[in-house]
Protein backbone atom coordinates (compact mmCIF):
# COMPACT_ATOMS: atom_id res chain seq x y z
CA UNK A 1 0.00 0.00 0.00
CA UNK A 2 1.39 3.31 -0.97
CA UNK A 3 1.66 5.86 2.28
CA UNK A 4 3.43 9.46 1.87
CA UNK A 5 4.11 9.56 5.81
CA UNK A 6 7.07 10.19 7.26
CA UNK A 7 8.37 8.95 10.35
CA UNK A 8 11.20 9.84 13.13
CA UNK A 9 14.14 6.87 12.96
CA UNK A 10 14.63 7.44 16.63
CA UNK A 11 11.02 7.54 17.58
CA UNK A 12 10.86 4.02 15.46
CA UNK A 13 13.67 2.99 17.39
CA UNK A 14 12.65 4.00 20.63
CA UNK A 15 9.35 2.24 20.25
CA UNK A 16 10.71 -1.02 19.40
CA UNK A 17 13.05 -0.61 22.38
CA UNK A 18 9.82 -0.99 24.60
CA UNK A 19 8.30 -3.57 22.36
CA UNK A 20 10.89 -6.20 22.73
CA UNK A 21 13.18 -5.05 25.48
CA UNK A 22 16.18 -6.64 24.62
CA UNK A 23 18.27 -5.22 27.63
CA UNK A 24 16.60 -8.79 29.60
CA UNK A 25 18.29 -10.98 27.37
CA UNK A 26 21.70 -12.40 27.47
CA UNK A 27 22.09 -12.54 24.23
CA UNK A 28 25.29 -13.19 21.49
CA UNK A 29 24.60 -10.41 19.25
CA UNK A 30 24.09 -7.03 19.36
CA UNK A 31 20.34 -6.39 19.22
CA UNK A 32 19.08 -3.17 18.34
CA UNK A 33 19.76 -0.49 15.60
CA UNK A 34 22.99 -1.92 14.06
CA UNK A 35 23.53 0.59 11.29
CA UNK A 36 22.06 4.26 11.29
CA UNK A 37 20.93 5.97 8.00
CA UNK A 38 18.61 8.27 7.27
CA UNK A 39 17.37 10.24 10.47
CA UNK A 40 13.18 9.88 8.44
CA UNK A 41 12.12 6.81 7.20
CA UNK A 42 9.04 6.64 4.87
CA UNK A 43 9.32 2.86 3.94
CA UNK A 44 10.14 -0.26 6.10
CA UNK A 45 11.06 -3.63 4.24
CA UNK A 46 12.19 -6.91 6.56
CA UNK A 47 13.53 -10.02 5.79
CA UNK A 48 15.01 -12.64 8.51
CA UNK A 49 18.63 -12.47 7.25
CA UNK A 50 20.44 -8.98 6.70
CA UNK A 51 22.39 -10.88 3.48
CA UNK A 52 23.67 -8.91 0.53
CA UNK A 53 20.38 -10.30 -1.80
CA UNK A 54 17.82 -8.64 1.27
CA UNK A 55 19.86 -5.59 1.35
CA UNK A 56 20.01 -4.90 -2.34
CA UNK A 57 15.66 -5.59 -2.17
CA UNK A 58 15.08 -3.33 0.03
CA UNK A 59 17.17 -0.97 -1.55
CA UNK A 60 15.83 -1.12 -4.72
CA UNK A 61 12.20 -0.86 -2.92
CA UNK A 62 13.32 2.36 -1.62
CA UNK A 63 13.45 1.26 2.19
CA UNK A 64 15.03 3.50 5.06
CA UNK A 65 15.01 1.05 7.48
CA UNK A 66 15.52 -3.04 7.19
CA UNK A 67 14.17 -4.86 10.19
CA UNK A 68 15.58 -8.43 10.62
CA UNK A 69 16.49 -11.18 12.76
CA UNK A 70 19.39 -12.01 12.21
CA UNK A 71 22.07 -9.07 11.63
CA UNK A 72 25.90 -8.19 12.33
CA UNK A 73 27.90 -8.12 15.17
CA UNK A 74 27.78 -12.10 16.60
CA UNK A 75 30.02 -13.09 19.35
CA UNK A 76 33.31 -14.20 18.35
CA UNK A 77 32.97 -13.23 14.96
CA UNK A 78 35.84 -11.22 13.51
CA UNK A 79 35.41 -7.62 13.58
CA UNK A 80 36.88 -6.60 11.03
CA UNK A 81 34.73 -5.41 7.47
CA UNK A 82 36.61 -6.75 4.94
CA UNK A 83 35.13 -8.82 2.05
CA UNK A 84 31.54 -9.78 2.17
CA UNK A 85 30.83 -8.02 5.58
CA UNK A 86 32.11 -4.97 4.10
CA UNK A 87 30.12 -4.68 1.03
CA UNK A 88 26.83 -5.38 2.84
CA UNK A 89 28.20 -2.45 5.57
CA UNK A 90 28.88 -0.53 1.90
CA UNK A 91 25.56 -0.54 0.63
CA UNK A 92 23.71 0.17 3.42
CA UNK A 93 26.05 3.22 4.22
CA UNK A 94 26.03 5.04 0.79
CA UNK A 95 22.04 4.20 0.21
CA UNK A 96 21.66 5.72 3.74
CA UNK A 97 19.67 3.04 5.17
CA UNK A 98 19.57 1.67 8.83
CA UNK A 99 19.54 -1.36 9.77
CA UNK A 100 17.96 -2.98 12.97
CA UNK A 101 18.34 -6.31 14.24
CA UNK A 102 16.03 -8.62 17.50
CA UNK A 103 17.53 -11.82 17.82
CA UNK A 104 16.55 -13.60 20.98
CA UNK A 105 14.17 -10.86 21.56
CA UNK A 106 12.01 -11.57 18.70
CA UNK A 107 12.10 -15.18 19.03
CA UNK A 108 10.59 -14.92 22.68
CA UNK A 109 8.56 -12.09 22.04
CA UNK A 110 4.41 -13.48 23.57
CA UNK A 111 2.78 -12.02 20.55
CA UNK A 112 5.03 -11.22 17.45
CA UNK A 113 7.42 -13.52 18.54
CA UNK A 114 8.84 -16.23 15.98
CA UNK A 115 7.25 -19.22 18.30
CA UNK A 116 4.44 -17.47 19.37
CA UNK A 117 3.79 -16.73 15.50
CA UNK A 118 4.77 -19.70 14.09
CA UNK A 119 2.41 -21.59 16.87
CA UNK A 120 -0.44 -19.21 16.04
CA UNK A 121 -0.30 -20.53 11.98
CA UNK A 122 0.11 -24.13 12.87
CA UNK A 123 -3.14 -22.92 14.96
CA UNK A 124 -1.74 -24.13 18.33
CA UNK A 125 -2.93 -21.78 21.71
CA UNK A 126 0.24 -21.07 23.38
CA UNK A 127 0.14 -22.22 26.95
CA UNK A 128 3.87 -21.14 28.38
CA UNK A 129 7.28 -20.63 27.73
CA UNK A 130 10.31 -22.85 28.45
CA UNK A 131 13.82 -23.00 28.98
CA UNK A 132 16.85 -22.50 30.88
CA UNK A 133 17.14 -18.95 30.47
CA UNK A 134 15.46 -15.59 32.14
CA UNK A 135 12.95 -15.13 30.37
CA UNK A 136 12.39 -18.40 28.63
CA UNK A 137 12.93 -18.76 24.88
CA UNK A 138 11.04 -21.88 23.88
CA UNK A 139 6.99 -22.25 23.31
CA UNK A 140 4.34 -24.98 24.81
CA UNK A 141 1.82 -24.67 22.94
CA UNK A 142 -1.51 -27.13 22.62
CA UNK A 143 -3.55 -27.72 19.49
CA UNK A 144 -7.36 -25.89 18.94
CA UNK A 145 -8.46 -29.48 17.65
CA UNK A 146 -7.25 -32.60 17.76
CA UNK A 147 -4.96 -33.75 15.18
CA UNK A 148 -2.66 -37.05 14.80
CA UNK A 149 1.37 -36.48 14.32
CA UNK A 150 0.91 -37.55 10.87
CA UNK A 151 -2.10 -34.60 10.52
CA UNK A 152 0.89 -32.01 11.88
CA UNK A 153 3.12 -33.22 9.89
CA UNK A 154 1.20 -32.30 6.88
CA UNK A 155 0.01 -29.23 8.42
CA UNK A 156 3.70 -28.10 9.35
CA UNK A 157 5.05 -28.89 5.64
CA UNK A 158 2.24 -26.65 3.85
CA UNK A 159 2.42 -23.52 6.09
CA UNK A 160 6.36 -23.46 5.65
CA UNK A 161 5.90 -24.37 1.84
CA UNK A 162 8.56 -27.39 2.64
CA UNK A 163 8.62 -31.09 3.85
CA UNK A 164 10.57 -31.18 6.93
CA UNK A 165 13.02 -33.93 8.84
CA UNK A 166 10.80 -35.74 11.29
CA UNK A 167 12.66 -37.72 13.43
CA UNK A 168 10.38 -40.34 15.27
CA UNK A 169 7.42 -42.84 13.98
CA UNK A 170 4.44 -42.48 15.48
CA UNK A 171 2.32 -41.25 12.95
CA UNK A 172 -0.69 -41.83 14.87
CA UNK A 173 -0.36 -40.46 17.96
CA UNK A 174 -2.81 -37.89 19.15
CA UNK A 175 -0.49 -34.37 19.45
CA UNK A 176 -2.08 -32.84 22.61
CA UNK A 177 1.27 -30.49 23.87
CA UNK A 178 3.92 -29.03 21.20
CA UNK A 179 7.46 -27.53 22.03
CA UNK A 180 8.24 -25.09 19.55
CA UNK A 181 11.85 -23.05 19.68
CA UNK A 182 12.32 -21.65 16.22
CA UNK A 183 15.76 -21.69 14.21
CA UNK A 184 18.67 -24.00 16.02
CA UNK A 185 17.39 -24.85 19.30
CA UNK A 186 18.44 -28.68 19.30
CA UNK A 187 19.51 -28.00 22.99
CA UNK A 188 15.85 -27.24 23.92
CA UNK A 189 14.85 -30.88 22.96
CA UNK A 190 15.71 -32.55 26.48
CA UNK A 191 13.98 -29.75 28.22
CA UNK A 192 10.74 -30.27 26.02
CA UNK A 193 10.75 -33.68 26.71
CA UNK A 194 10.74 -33.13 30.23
CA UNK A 195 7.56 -30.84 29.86
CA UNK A 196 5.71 -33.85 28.30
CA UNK A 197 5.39 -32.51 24.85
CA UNK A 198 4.52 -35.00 22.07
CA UNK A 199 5.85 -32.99 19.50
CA UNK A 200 8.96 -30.78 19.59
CA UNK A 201 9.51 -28.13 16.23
CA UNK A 202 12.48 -26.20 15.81
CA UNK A 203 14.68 -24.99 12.60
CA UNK A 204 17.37 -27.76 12.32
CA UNK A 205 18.74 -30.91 13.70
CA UNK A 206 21.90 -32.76 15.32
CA UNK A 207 23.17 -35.91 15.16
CA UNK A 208 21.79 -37.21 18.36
CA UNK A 209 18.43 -35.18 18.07
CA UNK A 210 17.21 -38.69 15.92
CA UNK A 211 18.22 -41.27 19.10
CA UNK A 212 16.76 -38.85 21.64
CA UNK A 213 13.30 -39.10 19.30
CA UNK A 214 13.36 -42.38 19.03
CA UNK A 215 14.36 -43.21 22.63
CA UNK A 216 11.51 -40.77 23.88
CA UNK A 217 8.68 -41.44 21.87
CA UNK A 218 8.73 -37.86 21.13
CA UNK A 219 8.61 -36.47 17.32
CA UNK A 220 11.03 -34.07 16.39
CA UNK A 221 10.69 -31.91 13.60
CA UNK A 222 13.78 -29.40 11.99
CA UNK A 223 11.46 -27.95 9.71
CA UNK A 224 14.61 -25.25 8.57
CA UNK A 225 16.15 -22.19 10.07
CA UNK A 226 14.60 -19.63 7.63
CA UNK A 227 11.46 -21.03 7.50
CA UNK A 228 10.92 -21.56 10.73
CA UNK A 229 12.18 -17.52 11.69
CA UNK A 230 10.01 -15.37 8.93
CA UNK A 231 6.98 -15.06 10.43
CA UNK A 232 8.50 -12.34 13.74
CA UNK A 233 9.90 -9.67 11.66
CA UNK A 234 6.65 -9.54 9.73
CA UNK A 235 4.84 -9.11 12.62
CA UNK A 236 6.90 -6.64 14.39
CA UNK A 237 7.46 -4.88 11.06
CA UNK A 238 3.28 -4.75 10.04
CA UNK A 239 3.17 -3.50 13.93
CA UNK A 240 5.85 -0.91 13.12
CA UNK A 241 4.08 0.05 9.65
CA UNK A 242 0.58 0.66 11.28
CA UNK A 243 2.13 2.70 14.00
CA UNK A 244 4.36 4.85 12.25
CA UNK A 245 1.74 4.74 8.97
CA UNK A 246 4.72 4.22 6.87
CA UNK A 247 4.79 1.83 3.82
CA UNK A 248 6.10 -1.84 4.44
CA UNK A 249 7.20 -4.91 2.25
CA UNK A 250 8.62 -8.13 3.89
CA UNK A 251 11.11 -9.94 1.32
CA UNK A 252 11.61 -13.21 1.48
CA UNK A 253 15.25 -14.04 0.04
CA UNK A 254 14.98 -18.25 -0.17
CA UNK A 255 17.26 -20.09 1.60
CA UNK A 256 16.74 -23.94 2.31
CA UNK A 257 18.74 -24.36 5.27
């Protein structure tokens, strides 16, 4: 939808400061706005991954401000911008666009959240979070009818436009409690279990993620990273769109991991 309105970037910022309060997690990234560009933004595009092909859309779209999950600035990761890092860093600079980045913020988020929104399109009520970590990452969630593992299965695969890697048989089991922790959460599998889920969805899978399925009774599905992560940027960024009644586009670059 075409908007002429024109909005603060602090006043953006600020109010997706309160939304997702990302000074209560203990994250490995820097979460927040990354790169600063133009102090008005009039269009919004976001995307999960700030890659060169995203950056380069939303560009050419004629966004001031990319909103994704996962941006720059990991832990570990060298600092330096040289090569790859440094033409993304390149592009955003001399287009004057800003970039900002949730990670963990946006995953845990209990309404635009990546497991509360992924949950909510699998239409599953979530119950309560889970974890090992103030406040808790991972999703219980229940279904709003009843529906066999096979029946999720199916369900799962068409929503994310993919088949994913179930590990377990037990095809007709009634699903009655799902774990959800979107993107690589294979260490939130043995704490699922141990909230009696049936069903445990997250973005990828380990080697031992198929014995402790097997061994549990409990189905595990890596139904991919990307897929799994697109649904809280849209969310936060339709939020952000409405609020600031600036245009907005997500992109969706593919990527089957």
């Amino acid at each position: 939808m075409w908007r002429q309105s024109v909005a603060r970037l602090s006043d953006i910022i600020a109010f997706s400061e309160e939304l997702l309060k990302p000074g209560r997690f203990k994250d490995y990234c820097l979460n927040g706005l990354q790169i600063e560009g133009d102090a008005r933004v009039s269009k919004i595009v976001s995307g999960v991954t700030a890659s060169q092909a995203l950056i380069n859309g939303a560009i050419e779209r004629g966004a001031g401000l990319i909103l994704v999950h996962h941006g720059f600035f990991w832990r570990n990761e060298n600092p330096a911008l040289v090569g790859i890092k440094k033409q993304r860093f390149a592009a955003l600079i001399k287009n004057d666009v800003s970039l900002l980045a949730y990670h963990l913020p946006l995953d845990a988020h209990p309404k635009y959240g990546n497991n509360v929104q992924l949950a909510e399109r699998l239409s599953l009520k979530p119950v309560y979070g889970f974890g090992n970590s103030e406040p808790m990452i991972g999703l219980i969630a229940e279904p709003l009818s009843s529906l066999t593992v096979t029946d999720f299965a199916a369900q799962l695969q068409c929503l994310l436009g993919r088949k994913p890697v179930h590990l377990g048989a037990h095809g007709n089991k009634k699903v009655r409690k799902v774990g959800i922790c979107t993107g690589a959460a294979q260490d939130y599998f043995p704490m699922a279990i141990k909230e009696g889920v049936d069903v445990f969805v997250t973005g990828e899978a380990s080697e031992q993620s198929y014995h402790m399925a097997i061994e549990s009774g409990v189905d595990y599905f890596a139904a991919g990273h990307h897929a799994t992560e697109r649904y809280g940027v849209q969310a936060v960024g339709q939020l952000l769109a409405e609020k600031f009644d600036l245009e907005y586009e997500y992109l969706e670059i593919n990527n089957p991991v």
